[in-house]
PDB file of N, CA and C in Angstrom:
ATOM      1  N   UNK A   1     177.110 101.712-140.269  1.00  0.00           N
ATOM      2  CA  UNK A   1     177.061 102.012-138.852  1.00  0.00           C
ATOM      3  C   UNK A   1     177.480 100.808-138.005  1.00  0.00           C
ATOM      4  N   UNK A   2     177.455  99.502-138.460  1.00  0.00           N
ATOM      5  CA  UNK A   2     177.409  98.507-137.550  1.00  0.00           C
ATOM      6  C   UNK A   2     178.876  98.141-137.832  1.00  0.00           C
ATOM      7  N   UNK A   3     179.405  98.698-138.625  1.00  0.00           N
ATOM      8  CA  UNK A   3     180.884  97.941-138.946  1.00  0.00           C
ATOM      9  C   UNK A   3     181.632  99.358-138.004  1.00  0.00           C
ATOM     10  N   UNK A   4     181.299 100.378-138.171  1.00  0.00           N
ATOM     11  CA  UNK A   4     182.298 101.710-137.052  1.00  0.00           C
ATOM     12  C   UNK A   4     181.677 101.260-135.817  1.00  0.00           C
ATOM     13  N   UNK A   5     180.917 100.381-135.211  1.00  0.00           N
ATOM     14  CA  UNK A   5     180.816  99.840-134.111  1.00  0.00           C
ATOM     15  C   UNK A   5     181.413  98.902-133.499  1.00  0.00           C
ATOM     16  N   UNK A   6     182.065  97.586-134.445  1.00  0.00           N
ATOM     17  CA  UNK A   6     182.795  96.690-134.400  1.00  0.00           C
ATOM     18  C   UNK A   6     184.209  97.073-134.404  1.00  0.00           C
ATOM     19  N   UNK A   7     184.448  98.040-135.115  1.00  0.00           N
ATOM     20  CA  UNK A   7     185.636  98.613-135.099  1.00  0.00           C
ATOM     21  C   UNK A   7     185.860  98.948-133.645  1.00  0.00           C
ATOM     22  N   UNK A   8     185.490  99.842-133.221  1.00  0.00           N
ATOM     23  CA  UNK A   8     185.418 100.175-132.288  1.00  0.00           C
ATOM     24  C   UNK A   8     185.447  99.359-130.864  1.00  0.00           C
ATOM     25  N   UNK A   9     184.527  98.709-130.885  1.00  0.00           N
ATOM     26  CA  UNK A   9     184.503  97.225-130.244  1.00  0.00           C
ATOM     27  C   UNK A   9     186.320  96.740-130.066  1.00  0.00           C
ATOM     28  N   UNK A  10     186.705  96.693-131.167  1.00  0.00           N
ATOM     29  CA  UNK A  10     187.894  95.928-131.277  1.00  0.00           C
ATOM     30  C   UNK A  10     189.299  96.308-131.147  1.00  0.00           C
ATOM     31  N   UNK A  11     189.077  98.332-131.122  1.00  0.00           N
ATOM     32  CA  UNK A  11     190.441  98.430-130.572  1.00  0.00           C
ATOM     33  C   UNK A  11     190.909  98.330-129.497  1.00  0.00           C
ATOM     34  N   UNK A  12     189.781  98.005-128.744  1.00  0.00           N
ATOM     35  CA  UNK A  12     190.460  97.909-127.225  1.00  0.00           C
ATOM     36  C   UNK A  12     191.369  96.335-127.066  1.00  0.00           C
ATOM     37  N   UNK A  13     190.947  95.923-128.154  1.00  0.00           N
ATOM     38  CA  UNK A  13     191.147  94.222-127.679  1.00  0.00           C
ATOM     39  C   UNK A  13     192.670  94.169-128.428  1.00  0.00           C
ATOM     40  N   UNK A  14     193.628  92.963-127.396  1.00  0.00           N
ATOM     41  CA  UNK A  14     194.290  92.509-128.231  1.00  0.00           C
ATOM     42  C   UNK A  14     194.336  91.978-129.056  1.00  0.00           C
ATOM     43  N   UNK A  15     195.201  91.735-130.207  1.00  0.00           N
ATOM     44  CA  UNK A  15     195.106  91.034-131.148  1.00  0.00           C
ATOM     45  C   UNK A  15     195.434  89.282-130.870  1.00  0.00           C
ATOM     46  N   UNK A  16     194.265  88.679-131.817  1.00  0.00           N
ATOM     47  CA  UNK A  16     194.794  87.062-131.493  1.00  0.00           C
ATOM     48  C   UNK A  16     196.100  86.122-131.895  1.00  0.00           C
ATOM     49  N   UNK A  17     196.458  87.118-133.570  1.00  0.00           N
ATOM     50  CA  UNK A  17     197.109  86.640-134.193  1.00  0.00           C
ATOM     51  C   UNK A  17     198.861  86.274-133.180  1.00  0.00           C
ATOM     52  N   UNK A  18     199.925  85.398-133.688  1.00  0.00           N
ATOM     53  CA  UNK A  18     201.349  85.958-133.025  1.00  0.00           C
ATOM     54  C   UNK A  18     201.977  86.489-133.673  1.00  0.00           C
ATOM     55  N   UNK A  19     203.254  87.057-133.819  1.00  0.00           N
ATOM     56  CA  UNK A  19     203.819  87.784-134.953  1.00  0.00           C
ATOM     57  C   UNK A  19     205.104  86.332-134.854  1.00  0.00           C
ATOM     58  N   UNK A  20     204.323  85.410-135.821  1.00  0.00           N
ATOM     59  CA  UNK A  20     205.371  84.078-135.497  1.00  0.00           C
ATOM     60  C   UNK A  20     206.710  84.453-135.164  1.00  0.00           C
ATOM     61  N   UNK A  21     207.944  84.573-135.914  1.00  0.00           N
ATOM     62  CA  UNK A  21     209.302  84.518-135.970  1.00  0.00           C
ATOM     63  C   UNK A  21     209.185  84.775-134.437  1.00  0.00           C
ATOM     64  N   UNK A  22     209.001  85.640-134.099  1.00  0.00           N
ATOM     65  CA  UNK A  22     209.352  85.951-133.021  1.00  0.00           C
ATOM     66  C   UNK A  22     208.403  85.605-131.746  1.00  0.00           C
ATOM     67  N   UNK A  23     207.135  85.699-131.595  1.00  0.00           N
ATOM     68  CA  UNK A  23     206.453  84.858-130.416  1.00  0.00           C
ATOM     69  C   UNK A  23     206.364  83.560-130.762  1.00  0.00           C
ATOM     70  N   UNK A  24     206.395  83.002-130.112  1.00  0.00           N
ATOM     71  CA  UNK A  24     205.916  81.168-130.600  1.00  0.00           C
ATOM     72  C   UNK A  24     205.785  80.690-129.316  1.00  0.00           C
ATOM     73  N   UNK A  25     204.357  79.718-129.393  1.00  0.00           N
ATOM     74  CA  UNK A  25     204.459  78.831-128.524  1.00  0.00           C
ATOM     75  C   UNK A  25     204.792  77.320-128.415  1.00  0.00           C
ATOM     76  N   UNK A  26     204.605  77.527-127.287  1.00  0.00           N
ATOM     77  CA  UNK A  26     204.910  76.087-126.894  1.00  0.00           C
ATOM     78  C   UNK A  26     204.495  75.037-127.565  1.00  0.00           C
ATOM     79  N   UNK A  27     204.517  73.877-128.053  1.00  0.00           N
ATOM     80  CA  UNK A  27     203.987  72.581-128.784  1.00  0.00           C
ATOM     81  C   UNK A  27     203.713  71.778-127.755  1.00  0.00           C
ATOM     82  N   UNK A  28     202.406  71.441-128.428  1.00  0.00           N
ATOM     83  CA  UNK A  28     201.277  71.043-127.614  1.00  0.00           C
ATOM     84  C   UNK A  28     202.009  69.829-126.900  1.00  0.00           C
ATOM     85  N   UNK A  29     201.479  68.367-125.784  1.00  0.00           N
ATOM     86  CA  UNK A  29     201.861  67.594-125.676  1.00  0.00           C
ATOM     87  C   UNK A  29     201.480  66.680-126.491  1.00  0.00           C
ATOM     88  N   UNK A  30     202.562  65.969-126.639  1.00  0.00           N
ATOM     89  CA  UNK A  30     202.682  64.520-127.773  1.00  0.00           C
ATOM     90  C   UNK A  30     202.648  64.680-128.925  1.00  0.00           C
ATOM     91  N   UNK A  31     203.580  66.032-129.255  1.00  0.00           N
ATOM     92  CA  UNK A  31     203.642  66.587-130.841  1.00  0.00           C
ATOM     93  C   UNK A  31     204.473  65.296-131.340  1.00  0.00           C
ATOM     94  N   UNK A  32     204.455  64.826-132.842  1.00  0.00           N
ATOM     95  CA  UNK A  32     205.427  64.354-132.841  1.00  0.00           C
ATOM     96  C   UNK A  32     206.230  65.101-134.466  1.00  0.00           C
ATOM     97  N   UNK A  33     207.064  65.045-133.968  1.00  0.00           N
ATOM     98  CA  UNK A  33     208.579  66.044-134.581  1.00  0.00           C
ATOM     99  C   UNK A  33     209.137  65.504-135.315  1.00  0.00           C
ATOM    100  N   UNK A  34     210.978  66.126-135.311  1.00  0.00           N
ATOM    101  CA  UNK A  34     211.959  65.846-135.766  1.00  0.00           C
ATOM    102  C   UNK A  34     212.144  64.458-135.105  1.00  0.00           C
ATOM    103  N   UNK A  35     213.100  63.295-135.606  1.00  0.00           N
ATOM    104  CA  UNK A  35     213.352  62.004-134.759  1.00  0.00           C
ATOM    105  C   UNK A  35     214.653  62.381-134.089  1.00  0.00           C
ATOM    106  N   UNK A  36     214.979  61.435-132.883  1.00  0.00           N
ATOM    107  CA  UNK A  36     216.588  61.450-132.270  1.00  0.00           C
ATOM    108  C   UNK A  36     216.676  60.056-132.291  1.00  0.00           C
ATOM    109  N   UNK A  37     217.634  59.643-132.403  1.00  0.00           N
ATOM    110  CA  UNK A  37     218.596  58.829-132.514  1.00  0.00           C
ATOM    111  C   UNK A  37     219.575  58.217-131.339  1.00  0.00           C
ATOM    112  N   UNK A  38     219.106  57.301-130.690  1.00  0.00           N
ATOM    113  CA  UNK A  38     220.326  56.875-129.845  1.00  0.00           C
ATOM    114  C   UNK A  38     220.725  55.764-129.727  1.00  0.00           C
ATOM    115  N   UNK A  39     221.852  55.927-130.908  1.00  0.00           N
ATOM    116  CA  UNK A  39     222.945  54.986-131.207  1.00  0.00           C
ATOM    117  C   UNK A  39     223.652  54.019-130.421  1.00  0.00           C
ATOM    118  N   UNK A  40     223.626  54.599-129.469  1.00  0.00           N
ATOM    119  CA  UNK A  40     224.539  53.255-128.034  1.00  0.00           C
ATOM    120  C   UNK A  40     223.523  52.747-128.146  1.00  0.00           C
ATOM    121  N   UNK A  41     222.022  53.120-127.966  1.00  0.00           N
ATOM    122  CA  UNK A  41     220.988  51.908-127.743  1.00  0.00           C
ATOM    123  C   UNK A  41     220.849  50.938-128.890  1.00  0.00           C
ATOM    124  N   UNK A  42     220.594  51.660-129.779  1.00  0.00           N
ATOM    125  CA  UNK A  42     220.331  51.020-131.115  1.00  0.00           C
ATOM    126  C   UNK A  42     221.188  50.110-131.446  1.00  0.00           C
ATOM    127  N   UNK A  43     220.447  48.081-131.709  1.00  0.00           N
ATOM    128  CA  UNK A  43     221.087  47.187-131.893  1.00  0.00           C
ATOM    129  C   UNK A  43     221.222  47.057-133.303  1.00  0.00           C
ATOM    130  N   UNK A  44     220.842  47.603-134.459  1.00  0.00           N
ATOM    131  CA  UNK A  44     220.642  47.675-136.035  1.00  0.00           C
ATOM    132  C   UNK A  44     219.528  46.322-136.549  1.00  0.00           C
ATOM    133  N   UNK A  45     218.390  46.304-135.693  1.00  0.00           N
ATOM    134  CA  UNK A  45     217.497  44.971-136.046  1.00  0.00           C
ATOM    135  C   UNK A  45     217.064  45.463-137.114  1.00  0.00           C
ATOM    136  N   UNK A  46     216.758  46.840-137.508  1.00  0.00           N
ATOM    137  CA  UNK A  46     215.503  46.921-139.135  1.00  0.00           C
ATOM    138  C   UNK A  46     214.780  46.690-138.627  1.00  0.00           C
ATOM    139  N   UNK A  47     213.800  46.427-137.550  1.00  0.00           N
ATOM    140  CA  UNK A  47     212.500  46.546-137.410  1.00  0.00           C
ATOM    141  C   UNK A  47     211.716  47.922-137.650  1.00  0.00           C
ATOM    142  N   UNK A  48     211.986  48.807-137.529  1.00  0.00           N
ATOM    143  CA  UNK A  48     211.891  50.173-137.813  1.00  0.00           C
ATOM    144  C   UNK A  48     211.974  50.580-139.287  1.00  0.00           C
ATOM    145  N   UNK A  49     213.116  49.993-140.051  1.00  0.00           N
ATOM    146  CA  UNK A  49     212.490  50.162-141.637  1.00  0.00           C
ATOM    147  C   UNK A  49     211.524  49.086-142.390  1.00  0.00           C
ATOM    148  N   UNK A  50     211.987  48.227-141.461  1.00  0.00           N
ATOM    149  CA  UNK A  50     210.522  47.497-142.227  1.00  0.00           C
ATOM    150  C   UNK A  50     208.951  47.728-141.803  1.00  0.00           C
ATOM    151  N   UNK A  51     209.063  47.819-140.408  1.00  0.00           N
ATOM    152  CA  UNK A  51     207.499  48.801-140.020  1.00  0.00           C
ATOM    153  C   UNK A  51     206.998  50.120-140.526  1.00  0.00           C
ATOM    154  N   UNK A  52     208.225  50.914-140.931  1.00  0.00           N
ATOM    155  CA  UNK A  52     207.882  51.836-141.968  1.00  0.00           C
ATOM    156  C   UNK A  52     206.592  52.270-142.748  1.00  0.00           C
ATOM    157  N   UNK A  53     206.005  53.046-142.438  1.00  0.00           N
ATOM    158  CA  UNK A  53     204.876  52.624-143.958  1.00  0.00           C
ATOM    159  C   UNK A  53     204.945  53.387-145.059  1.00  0.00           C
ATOM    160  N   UNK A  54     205.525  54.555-144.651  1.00  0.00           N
ATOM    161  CA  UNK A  54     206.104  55.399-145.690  1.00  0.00           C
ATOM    162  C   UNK A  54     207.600  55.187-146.530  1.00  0.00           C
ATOM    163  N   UNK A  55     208.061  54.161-145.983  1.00  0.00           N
ATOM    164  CA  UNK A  55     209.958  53.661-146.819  1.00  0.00           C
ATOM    165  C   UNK A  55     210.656  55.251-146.595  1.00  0.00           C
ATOM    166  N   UNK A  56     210.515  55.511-145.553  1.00  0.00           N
ATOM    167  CA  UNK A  56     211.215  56.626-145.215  1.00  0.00           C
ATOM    168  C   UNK A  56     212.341  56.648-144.467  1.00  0.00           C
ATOM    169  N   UNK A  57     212.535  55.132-143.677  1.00  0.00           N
ATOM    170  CA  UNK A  57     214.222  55.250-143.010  1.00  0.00           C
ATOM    171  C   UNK A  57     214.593  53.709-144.044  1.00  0.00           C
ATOM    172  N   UNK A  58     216.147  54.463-144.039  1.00  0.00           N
ATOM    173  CA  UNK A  58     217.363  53.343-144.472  1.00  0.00           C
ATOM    174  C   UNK A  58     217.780  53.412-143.820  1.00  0.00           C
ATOM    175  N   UNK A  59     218.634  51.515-143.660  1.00  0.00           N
ATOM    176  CA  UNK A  59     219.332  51.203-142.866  1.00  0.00           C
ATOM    177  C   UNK A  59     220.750  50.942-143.880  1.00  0.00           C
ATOM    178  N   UNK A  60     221.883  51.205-143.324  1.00  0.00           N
ATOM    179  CA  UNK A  60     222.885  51.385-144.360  1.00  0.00           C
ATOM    180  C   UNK A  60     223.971  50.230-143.449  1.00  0.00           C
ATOM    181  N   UNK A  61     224.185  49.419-144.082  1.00  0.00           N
ATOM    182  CA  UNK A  61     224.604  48.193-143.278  1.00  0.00           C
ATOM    183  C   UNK A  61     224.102  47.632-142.135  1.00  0.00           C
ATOM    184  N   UNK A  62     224.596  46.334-141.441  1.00  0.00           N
ATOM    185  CA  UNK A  62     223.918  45.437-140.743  1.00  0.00           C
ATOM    186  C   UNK A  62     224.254  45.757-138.913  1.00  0.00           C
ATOM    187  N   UNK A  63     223.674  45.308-138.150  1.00  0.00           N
ATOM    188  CA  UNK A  63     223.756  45.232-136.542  1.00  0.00           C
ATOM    189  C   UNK A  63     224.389  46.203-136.267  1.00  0.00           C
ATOM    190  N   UNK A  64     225.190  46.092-135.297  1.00  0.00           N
ATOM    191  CA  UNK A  64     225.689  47.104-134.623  1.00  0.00           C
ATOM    192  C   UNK A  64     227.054  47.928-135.550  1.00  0.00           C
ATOM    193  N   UNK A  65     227.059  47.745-136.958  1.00  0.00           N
ATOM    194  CA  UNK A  65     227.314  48.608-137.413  1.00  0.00           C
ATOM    195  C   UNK A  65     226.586  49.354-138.232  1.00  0.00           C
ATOM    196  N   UNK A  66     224.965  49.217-138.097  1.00  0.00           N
ATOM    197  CA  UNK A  66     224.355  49.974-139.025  1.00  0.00           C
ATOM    198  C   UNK A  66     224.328  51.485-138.894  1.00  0.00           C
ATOM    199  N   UNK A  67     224.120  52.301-139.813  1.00  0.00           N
ATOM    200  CA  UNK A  67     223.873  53.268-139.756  1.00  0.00           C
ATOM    201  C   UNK A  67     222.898  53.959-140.704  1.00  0.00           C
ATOM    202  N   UNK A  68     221.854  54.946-140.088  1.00  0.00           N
ATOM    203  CA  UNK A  68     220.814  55.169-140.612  1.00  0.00           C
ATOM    204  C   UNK A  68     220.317  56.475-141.473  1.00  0.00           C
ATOM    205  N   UNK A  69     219.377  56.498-142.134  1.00  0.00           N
ATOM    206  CA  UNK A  69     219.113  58.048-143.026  1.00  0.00           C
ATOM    207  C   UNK A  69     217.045  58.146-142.806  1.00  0.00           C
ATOM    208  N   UNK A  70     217.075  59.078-142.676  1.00  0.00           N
ATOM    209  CA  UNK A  70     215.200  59.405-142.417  1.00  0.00           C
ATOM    210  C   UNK A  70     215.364  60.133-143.177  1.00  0.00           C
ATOM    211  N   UNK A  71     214.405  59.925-144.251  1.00  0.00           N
ATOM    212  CA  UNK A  71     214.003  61.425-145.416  1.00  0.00           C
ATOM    213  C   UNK A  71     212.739  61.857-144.945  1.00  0.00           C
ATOM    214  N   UNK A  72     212.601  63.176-144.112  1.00  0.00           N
ATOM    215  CA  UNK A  72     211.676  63.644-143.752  1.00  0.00           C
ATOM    216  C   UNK A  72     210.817  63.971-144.752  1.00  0.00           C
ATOM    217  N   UNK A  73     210.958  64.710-145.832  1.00  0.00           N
ATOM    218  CA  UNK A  73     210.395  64.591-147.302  1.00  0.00           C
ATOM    219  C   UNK A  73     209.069  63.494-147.031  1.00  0.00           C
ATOM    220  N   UNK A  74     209.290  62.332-146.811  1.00  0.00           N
ATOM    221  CA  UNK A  74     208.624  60.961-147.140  1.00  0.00           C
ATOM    222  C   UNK A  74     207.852  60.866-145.662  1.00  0.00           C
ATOM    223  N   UNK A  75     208.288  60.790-144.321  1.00  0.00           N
ATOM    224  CA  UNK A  75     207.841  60.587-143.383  1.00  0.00           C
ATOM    225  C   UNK A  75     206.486  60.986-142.859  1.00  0.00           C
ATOM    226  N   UNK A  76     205.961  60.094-142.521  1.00  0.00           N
ATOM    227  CA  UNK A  76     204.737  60.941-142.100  1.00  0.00           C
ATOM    228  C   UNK A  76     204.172  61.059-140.579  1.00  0.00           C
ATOM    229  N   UNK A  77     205.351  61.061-140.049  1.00  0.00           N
ATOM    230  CA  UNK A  77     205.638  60.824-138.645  1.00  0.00           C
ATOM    231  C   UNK A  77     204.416  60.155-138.022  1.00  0.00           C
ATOM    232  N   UNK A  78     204.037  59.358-137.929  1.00  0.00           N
ATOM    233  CA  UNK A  78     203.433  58.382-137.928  1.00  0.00           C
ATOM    234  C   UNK A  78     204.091  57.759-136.351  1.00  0.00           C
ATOM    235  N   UNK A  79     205.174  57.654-136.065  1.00  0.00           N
ATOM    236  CA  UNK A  79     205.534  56.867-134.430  1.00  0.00           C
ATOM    237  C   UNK A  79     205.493  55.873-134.602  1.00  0.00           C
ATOM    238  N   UNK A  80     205.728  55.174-135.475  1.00  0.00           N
ATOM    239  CA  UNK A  80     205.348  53.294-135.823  1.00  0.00           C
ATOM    240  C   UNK A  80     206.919  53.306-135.583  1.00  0.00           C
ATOM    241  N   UNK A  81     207.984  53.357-136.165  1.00  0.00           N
ATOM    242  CA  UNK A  81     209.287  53.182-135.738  1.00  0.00           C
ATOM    243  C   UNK A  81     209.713  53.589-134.033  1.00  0.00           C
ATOM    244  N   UNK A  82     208.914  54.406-133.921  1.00  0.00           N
ATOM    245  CA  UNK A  82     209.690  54.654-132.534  1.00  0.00           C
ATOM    246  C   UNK A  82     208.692  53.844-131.315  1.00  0.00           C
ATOM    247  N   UNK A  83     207.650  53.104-132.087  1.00  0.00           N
ATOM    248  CA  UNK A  83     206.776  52.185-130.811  1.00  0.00           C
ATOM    249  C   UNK A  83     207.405  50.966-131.624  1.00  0.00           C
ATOM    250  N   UNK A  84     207.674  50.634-132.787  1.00  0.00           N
ATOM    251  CA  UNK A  84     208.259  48.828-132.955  1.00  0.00           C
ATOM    252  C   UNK A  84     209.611  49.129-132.416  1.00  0.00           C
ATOM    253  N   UNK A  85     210.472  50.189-132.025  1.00  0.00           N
ATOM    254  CA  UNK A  85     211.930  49.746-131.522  1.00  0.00           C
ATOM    255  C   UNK A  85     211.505  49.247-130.024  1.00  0.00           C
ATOM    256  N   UNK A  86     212.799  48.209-130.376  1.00  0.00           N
ATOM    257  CA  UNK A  86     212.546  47.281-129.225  1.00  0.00           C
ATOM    258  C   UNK A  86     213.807  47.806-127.887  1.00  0.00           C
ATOM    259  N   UNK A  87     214.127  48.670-128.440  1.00  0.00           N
ATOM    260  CA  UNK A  87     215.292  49.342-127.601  1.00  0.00           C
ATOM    261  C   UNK A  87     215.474  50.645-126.946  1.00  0.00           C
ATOM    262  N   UNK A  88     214.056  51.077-127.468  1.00  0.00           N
ATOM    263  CA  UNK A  88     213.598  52.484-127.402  1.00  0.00           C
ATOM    264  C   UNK A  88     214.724  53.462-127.795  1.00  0.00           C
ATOM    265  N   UNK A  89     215.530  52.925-128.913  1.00  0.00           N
ATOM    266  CA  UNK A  89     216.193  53.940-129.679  1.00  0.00           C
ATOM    267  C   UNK A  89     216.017  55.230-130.606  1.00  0.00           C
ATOM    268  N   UNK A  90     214.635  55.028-130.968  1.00  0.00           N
ATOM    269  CA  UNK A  90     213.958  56.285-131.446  1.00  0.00           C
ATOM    270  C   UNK A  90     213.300  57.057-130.712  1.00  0.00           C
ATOM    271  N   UNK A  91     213.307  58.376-130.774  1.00  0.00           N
ATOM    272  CA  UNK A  91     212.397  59.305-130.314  1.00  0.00           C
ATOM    273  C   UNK A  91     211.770  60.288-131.134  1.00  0.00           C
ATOM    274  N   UNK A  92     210.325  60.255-130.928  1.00  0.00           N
ATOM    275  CA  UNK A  92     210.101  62.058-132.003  1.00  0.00           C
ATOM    276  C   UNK A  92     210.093  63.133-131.093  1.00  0.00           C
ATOM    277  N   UNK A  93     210.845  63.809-131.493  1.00  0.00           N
ATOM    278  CA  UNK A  93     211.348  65.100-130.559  1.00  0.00           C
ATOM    279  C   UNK A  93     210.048  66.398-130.769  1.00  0.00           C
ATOM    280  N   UNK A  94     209.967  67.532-130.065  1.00  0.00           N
ATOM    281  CA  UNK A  94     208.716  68.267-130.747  1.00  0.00           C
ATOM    282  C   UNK A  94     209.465  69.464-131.436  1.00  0.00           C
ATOM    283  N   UNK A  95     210.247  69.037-132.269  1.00  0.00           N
ATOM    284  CA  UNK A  95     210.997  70.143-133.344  1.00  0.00           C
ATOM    285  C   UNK A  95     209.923  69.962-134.456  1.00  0.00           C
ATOM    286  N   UNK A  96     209.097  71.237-134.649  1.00  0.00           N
ATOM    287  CA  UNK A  96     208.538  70.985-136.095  1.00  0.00           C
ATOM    288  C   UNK A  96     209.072  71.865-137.331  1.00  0.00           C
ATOM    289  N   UNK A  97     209.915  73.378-136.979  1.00  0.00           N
ATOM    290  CA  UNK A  97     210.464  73.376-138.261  1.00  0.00           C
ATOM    291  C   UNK A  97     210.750  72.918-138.659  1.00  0.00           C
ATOM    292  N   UNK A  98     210.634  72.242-139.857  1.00  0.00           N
ATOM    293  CA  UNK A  98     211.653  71.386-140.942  1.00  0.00           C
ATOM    294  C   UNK A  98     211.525  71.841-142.181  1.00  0.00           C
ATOM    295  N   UNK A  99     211.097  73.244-142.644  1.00  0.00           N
ATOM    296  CA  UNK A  99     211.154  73.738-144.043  1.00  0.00           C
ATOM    297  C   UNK A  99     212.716  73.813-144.707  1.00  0.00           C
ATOM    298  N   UNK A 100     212.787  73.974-145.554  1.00  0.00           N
ATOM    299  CA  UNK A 100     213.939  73.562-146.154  1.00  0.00           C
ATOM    300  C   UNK A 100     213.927  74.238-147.502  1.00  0.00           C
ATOM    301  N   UNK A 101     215.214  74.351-147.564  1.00  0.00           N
ATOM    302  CA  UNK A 101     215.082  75.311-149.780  1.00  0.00           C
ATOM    303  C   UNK A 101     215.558  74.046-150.245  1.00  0.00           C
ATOM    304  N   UNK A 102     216.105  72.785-150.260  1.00  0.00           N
ATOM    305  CA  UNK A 102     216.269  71.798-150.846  1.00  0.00           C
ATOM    306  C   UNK A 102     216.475  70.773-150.198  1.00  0.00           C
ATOM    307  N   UNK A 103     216.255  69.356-151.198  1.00  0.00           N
ATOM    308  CA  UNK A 103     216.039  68.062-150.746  1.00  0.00           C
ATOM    309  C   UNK A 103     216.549  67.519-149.797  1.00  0.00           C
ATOM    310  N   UNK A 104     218.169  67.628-149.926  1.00  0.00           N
ATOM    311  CA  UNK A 104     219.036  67.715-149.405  1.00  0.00           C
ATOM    312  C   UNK A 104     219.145  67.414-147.642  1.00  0.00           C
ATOM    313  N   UNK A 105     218.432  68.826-147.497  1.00  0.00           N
ATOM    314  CA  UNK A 105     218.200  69.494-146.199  1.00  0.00           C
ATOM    315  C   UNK A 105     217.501  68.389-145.465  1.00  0.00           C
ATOM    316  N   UNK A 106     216.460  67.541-146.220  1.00  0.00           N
ATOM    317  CA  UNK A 106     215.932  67.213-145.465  1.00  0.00           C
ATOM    318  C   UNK A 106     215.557  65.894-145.117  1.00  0.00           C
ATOM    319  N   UNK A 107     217.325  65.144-145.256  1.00  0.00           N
ATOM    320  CA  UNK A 107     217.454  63.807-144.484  1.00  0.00           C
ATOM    321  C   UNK A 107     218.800  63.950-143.620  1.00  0.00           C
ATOM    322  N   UNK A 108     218.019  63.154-142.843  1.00  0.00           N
ATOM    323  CA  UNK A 108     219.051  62.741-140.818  1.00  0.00           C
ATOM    324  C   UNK A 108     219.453  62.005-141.503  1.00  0.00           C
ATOM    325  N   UNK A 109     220.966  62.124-141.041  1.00  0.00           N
ATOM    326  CA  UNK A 109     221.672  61.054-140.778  1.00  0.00           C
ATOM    327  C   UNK A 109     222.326  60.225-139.666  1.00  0.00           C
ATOM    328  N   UNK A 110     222.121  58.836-139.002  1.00  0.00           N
ATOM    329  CA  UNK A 110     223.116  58.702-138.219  1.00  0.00           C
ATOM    330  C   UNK A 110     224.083  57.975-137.861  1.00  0.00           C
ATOM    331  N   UNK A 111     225.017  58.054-137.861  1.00  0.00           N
ATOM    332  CA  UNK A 111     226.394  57.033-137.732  1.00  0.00           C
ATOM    333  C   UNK A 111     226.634  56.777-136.196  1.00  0.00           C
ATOM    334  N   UNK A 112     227.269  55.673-136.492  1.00  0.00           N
ATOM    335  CA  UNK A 112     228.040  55.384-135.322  1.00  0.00           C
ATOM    336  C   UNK A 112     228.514  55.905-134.602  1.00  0.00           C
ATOM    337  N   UNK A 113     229.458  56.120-133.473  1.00  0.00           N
ATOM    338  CA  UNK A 113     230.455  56.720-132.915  1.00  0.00           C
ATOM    339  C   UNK A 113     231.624  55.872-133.382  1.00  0.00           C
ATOM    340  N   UNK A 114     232.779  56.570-133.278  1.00  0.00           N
ATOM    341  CA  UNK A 114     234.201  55.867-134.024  1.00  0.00           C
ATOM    342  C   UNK A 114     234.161  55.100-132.288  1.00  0.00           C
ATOM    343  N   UNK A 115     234.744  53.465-132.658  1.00  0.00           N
ATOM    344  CA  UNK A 115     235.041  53.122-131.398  1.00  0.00           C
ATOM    345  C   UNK A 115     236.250  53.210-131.005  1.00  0.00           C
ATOM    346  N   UNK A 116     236.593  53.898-129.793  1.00  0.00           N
ATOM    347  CA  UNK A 116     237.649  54.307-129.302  1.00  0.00           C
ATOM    348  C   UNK A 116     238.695  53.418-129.319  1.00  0.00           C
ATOM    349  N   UNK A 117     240.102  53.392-129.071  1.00  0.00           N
ATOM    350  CA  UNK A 117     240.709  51.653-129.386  1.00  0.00           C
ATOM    351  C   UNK A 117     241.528  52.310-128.168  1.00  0.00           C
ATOM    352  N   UNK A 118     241.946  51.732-126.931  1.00  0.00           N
ATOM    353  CA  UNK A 118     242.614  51.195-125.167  1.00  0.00           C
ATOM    354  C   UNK A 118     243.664  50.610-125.890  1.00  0.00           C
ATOM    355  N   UNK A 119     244.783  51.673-124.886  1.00  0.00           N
ATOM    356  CA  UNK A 119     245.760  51.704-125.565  1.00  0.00           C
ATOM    357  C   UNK A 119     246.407  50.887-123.925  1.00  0.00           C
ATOM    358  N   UNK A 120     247.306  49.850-124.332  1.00  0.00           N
ATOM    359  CA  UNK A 120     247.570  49.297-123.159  1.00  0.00           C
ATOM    360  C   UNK A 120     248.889  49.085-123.593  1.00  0.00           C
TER     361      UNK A 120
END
C-alpha cells in the first residue's frame, strides 16, 4: 500500500534525471577542462613541464620554437601549469568530454604558426 502511494506521489513530478546526449548543462564555474594553448604568448620556458606533477606535457624543442604535446590520459588537471606560466599561455577551458576509443585521441598538440616571410 505504501509503495502505490509513492507511486502515485510521483507521477505528477518531473523527472530529475537529464536524458544526457541531448540536455546538458552548463559547467559549473572554475571547471577545469580541456587546455588552450596560446602560442604567440608562449615564450617555450618549460616551466610548465617541469611543474608538472603528473609528466603529462612535453616540450618538443627549445624557446620560441618549442612546441608542445598534453597526454590527457596522464593529466590530472590539476592548474599547476596554467598558474606557473609566466605568460599566461595556458588555459583550462570547461570542455570535459574527453572520452576517446584510443590513446591516440587523447594528446594536444601544439605547434607553432609557420612564420610568414615579407616579401620586399
Amino acid at each position: 500500500m505504501a509503495m502505490q502511494r509513492e507511486l502515485l506521489r510521483n507521477l505528477r513530478k518531473k523527472p530529475i534525471t537529464l536524458r544526457y546526449p541531448f540536455e546538458r548543462v552548463a559547467p559549473p564555474e572554475g571547471l577545469r577542462g580541456k587546455h588552450s594553448w596560446d602560442m604567440e604568448k608562449c615564450i617555450g620556458c618549460g616551466i610548465c613541464v617541469r611543474d608538472c606533477p603528473s609528466f603529462a606535457i612535453e616540450m618538443i624543442g627549445k624557446g620560441l620554437t618549442a612546441e608542445f604535446k598534453v597526454y590527457l590520459d596522464r593529466c590530472t588537471f590539476c592548474a599547476q601549469c596554467q598558474e606557473s606560466c609566466p605568460k599566461e599561455a595556458i588555459k583550462l577551458t570547461t570542455e570535459y568530454e574527453l572520452a576517446a576509443y584510443n590513446h591516440d585521441q587523447l594528446i594536444q598538440e601544439w605547434k607553432r604558426p609557420p612564420k610568414s616571410e615579407s616579401t620586399t
